[in-house]
Protein backbone atom coordinates (compact mmCIF):
# COMPACT_ATOMS: atom_id res chain seq x y z
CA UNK A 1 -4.69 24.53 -0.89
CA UNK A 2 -3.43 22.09 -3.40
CA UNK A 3 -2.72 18.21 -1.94
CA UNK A 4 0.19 17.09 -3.81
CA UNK A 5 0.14 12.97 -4.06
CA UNK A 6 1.63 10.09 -4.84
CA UNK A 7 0.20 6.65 -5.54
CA UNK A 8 2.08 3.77 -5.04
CA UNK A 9 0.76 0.52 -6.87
CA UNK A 10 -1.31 2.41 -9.10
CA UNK A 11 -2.91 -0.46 -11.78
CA UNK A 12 -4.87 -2.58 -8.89
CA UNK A 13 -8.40 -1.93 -9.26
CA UNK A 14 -7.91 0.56 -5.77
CA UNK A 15 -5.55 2.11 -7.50
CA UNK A 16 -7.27 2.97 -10.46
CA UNK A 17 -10.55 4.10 -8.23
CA UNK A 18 -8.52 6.25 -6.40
CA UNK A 19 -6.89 7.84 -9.93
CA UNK A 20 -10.43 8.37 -10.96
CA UNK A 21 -11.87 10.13 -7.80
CA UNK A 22 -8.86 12.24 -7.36
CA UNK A 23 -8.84 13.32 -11.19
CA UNK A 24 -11.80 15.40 -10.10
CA UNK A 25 -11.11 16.36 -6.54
CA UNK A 26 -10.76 20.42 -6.74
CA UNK A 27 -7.72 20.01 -4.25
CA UNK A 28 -6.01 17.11 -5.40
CA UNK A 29 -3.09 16.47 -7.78
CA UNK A 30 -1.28 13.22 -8.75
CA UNK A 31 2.70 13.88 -8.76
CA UNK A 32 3.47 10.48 -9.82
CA UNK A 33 1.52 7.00 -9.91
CA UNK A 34 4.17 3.93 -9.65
CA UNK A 35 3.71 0.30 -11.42
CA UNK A 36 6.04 -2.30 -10.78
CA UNK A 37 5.72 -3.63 -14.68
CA UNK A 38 4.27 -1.40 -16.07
CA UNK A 39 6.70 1.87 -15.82
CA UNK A 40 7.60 4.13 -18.36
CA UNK A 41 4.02 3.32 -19.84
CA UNK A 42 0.81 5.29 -19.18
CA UNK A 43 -2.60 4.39 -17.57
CA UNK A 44 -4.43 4.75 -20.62
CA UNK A 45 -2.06 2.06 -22.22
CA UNK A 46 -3.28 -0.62 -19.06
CA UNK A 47 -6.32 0.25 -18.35
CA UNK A 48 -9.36 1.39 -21.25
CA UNK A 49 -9.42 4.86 -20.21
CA UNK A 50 -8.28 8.44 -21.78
CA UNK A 51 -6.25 9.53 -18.57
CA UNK A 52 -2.59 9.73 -19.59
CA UNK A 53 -1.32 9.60 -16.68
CA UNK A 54 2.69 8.59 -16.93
CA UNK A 55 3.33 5.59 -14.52
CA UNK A 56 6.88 5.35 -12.84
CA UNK A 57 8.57 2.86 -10.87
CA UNK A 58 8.73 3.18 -7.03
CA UNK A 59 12.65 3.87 -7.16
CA UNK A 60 12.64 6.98 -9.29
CA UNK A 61 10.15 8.91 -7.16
CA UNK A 62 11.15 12.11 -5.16
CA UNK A 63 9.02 12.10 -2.05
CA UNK A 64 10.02 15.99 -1.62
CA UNK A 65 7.53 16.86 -4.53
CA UNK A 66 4.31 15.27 -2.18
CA UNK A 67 2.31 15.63 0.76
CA UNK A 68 0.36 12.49 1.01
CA UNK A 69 1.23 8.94 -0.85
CA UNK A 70 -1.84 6.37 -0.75
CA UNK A 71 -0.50 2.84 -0.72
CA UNK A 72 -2.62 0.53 -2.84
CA UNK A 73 0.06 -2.65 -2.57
CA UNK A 74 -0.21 -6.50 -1.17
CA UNK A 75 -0.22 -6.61 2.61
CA UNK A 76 3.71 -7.20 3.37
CA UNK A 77 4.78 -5.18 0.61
CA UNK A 78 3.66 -2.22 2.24
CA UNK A 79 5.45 -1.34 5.73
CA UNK A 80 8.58 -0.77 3.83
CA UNK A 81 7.34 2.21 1.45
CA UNK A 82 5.31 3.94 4.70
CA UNK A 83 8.81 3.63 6.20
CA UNK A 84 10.50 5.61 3.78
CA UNK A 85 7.68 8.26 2.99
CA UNK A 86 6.90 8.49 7.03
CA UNK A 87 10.88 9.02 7.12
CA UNK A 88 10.44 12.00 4.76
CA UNK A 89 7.86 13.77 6.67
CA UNK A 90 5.05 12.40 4.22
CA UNK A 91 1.94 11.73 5.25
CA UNK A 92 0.50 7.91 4.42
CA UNK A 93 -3.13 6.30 3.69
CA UNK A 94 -2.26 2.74 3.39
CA UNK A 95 -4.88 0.42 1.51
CA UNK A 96 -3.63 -2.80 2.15
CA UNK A 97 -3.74 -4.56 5.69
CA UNK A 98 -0.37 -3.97 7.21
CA UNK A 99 -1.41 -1.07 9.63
CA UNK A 100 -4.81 -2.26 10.67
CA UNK A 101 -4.02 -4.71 13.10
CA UNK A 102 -2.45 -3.12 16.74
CA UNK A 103 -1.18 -6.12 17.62
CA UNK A 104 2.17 -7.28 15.99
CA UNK A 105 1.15 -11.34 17.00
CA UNK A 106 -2.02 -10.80 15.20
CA UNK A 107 -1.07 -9.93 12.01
CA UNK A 108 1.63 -12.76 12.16
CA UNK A 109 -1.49 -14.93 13.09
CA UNK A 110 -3.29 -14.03 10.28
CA UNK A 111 -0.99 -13.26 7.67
CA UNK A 112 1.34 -16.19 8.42
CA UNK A 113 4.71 -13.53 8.68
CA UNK A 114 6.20 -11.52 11.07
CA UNK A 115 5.11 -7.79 10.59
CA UNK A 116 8.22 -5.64 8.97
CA UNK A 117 7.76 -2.38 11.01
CA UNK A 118 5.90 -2.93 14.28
CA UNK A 119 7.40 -0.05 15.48
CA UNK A 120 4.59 1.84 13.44
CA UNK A 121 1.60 -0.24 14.34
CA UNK A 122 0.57 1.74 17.38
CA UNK A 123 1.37 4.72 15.48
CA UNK A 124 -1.29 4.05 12.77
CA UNK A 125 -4.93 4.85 13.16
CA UNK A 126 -7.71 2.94 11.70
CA UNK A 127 -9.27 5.17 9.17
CA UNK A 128 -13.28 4.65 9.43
CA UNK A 129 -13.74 7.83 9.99
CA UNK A 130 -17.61 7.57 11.46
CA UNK A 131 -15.92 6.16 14.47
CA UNK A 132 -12.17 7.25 14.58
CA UNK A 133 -12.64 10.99 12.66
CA UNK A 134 -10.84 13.44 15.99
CA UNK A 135 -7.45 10.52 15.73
CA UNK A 136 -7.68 10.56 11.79
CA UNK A 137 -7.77 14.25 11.50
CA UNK A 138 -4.50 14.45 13.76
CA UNK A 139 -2.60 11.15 12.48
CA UNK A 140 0.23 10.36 10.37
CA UNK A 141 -0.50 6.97 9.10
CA UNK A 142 -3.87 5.59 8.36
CA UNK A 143 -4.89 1.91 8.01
CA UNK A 144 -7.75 2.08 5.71
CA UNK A 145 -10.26 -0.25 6.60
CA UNK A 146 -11.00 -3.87 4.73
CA UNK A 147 -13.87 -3.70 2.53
CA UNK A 148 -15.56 -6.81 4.07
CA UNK A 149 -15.15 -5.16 7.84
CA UNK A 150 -15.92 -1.43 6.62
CA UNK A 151 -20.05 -2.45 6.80
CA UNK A 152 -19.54 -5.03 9.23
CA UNK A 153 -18.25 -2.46 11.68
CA UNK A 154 -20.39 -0.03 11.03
CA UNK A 155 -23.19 -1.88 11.39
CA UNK A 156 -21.94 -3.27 14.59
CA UNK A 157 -20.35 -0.45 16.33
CA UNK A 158 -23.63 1.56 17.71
CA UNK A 159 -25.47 -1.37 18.99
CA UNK A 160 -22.24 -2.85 20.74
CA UNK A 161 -21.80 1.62 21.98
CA UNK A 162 -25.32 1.46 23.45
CA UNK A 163 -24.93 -2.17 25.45
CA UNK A 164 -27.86 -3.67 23.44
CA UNK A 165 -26.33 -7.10 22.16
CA UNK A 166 -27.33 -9.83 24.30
CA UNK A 167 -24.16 -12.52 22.93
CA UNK A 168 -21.01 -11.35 22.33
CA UNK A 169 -20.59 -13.83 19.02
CA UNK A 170 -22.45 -12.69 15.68
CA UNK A 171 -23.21 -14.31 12.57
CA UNK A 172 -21.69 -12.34 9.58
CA UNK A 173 -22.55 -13.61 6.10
CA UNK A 174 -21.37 -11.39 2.96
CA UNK A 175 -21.51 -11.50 -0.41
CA UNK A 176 -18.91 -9.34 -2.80
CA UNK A 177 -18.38 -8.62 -5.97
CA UNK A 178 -15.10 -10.25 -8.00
CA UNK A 179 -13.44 -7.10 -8.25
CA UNK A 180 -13.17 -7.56 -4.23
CA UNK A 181 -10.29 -10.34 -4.80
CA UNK A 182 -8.03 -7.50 -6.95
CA UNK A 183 -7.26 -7.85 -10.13
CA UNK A 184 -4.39 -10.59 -10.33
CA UNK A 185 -5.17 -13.33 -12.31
CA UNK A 186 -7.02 -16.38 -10.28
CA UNK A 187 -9.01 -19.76 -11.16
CA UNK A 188 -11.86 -18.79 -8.84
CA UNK A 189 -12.31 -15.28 -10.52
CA UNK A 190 -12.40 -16.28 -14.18
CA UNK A 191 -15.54 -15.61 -16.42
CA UNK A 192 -16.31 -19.22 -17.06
CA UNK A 193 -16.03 -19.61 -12.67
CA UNK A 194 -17.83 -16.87 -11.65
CA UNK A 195 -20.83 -16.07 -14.25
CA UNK A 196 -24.18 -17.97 -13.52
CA UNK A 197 -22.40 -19.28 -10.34
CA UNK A 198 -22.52 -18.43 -6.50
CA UNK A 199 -20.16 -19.88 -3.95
CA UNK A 200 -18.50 -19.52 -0.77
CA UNK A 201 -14.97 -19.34 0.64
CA UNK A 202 -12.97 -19.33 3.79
CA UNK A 203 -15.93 -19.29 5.96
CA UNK A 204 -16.17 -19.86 9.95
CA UNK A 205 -13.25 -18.31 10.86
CA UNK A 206 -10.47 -18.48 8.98
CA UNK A 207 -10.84 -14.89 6.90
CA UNK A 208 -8.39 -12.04 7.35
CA UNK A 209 -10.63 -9.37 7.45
CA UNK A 210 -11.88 -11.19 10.86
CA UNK A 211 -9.10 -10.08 12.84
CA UNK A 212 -9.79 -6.10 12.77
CA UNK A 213 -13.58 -7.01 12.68
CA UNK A 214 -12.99 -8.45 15.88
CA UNK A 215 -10.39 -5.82 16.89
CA UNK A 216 -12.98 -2.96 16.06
CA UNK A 217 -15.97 -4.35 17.72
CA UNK A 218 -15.07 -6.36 20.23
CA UNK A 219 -17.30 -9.60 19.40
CA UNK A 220 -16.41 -12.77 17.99
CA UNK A 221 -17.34 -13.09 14.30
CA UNK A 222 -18.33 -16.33 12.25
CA UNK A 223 -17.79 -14.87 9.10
CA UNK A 224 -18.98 -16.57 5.59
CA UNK A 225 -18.21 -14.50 2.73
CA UNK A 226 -19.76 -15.81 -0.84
CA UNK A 227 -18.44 -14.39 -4.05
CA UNK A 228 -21.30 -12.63 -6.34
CA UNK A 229 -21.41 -13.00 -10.35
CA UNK A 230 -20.99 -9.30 -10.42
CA UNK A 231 -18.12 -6.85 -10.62
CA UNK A 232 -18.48 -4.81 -7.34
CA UNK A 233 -20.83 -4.44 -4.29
CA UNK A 234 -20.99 -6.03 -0.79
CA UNK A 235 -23.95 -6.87 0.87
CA UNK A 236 -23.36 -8.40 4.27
CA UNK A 237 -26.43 -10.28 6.29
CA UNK A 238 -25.73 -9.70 10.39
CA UNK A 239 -27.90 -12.14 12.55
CA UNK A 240 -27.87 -10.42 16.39
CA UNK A 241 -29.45 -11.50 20.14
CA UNK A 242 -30.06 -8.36 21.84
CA UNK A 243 -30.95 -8.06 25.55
CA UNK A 244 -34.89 -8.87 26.57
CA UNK A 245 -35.63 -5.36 26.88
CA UNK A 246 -34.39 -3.83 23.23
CA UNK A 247 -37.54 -3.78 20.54
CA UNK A 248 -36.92 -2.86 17.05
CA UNK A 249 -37.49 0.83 18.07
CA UNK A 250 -34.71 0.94 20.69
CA UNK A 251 -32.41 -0.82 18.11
CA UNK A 252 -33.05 1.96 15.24
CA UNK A 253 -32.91 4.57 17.62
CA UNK A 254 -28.91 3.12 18.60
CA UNK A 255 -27.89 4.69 15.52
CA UNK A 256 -28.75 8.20 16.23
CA UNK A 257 -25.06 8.70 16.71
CA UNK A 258 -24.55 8.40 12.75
CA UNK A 259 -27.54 10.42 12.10
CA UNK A 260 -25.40 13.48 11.16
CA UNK A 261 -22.69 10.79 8.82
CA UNK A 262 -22.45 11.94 5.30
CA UNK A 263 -21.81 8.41 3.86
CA UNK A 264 -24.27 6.48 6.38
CA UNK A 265 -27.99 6.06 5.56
CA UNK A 266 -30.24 3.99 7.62
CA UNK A 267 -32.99 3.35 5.95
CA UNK A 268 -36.89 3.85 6.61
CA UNK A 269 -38.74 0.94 8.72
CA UNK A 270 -39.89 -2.13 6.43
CA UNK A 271 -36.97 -1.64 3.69
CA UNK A 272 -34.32 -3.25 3.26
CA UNK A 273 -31.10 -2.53 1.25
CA UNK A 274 -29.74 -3.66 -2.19
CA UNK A 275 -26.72 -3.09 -4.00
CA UNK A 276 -28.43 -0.53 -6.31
CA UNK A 277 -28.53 1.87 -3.33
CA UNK A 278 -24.85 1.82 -3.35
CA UNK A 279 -22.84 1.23 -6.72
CA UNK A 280 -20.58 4.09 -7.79
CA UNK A 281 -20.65 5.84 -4.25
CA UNK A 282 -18.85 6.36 -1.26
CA UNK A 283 -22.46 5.13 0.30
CA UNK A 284 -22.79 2.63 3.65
CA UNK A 285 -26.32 2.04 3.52
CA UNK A 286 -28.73 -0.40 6.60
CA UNK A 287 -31.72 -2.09 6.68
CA UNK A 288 -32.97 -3.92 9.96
CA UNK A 289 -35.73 -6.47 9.95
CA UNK A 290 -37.12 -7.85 13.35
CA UNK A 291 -38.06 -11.59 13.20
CA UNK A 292 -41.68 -12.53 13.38
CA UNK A 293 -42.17 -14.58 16.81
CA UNK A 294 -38.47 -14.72 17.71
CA UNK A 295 -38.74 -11.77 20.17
CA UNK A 296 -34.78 -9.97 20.24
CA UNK A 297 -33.40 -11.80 17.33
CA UNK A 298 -32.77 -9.32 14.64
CA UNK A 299 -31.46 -9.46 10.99
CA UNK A 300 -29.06 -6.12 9.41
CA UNK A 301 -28.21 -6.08 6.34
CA UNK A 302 -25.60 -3.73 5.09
CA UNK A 303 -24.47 -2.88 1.73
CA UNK A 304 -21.20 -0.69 0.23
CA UNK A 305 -19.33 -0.50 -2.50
CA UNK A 306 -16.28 -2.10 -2.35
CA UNK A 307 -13.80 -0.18 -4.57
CA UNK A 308 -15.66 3.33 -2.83
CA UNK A 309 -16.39 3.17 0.78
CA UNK A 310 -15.08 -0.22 1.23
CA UNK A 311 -11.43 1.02 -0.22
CA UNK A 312 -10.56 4.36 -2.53
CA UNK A 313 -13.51 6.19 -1.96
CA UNK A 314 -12.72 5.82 1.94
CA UNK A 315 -9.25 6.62 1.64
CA UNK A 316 -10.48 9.75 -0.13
CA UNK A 317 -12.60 10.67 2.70
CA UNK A 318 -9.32 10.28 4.86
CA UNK A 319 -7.39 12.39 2.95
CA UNK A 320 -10.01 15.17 3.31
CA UNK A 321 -10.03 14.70 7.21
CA UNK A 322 -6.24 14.74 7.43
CA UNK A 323 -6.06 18.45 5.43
CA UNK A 324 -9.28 19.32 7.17
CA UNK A 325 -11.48 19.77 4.16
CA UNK A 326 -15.24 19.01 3.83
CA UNK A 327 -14.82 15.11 3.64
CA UNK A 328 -17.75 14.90 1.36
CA UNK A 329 -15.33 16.93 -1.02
CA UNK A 330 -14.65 14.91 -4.74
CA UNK A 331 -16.74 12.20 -3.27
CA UNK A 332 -20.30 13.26 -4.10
């Protein structure tokens, strides 16, 4: 079987991970790629790469010719296109944030508009597939995750399964890589801003990705993320409270339930995680470190890459669920 795709928004830096990863997926072939400016041009010409692949603009595509299209637009731009492809009997894997929220009030809390088809948000699965794989396999629209919120979750969701978390409000601290903020031109991600420089940015709780953090887990999150001199990577610092009885044994032994993952590794007693482990691959990766003396206070740490598992690499991994392949397939 041969997936036939389309990629709308195809010169973001998802966009041009997901290009990359599907060029050597054995099942996988790129009908068209859009770009708003950049049509009737090739990737090669935006991009240093030798992939020639033609880009077109959103009008002139023929949805007919594909099976899947992967959305790798701004949040708001993007209800409209599922729309139409959903319309045409074509399956979606949305990148940006307009399917990830259930609840129409929450996205026009956090994104400061009202949501352009909320007719499809209870339609739309959340696509982290560790935790949603039997809805994603059967779904029509997927909401692939935030990249913040993909190890957040994950590093959440057993402990919160198993009834081990003694508060129901966690500490989240995260540091990303600039490519995180896309590749639109900003002050804060210049050369001269970011190089030899460390800093913080909507912290407490005033972050998007909060909202299906928060949605996913349950718990409140105080969320600080920091923005690392480096290109990609997140590595996210979790401070929990578990209940009087759970030891550092009990707490490893909560994540059992990923033990079979492909793209999860916990990792040995005494080690903790860097972005090394991670770079280039569709990798989640956890370290936990008890606190000397502070009996049930406990420290995660969680890394990912952010274009991979925290965006394309993930949506690949979708795409393999959705036409039941191995979902390891194009990603190792």
């Amino acid at each position: 079987m041969m997936i036939r795709i389309g990629i709308y928004g195809a010169t973001g830096y998802t966009g041009f991970e997901l290009i990359k990863l599907l060029q050597r997926h054995p099942q996988a072939k790129i009908v068209f790629a859009t770009a708003r400016s950049a049509a009737g041009q090739k990737l090669s010409d935006i991009f240093p790469t030798t992939l020639d692949l033609p880009l077109t603009s959103a009008e002139e595509v023929d949805l007919s010719t594909v099976d899947l299209v992967f959305c790798c637009l701004p949040h708001g731009v993007t209800a409209p296109t599922a729309q139409k492809a959903l319309a045409a009997g074509v399956k979606v894997i949305d990148l940006s944030a307009d399917f990830r929220l259930h609840n129409p009030t929450d996205y026009e809390h956090w994104y400061g508009k009202a949501h352009a088809a909320p007719e499809l948000l209870a339609k739309a699965v959340y696509g982290l597939p560790e935790i949603h794989r039997k809805s994603i396999k059967k779904a029509q629209l997927i909401a692939n995750p935030g990249c913040y919120p993909t190890g957040i979750i994950l590093a959440l969701h057993p402990l919160v399964q198993a009834g081990l978390l003694a508060e129901t409000t966690v500490i989240a601290d995260s540091k990303s890589g600039v490519s995180g903020a896309g590749r639109s031109l900003s002050l804060k991600t210049h050369f001269s801003e970011t190089h030899e420089n460390f800093s913080a940015y909507n912290i407490g709780h005033s972050h998007r990705h909060i909202a299906e953090m928060e949605q996913e887990t349950g718990l409140k999150i105080i969320f600080s993320p920091h923005l690392l001199p480096v290109i990609r990577g997140i590595l996210s610092t979790i401070y929990i409270t578990t209940k009087p009885e759970v030891d550092l044994a009990t707490l490893r032994q909560a994540y059992n339930v990923f033990a079979e993952e492909p793209f999860f590794k916990l990792l040995p007693e005494g080690k903790l995680p860097e972005l090394r482990h991670v770079v280039e691959t569709n990798l989640c990766v956890l370290g936990i470190q008890a606190i000397a003396d502070t009996p049930n206070r406990f420290i995660l740490v969680v890394v990912e890459d952010n274009l991979i598992k925290g965006a394309s690499g993930q949506a690949v991994q979708n795409m393999n669920l959705l036409f039941d392949l191995d979902e390891r397939l194009g990603l190792l």
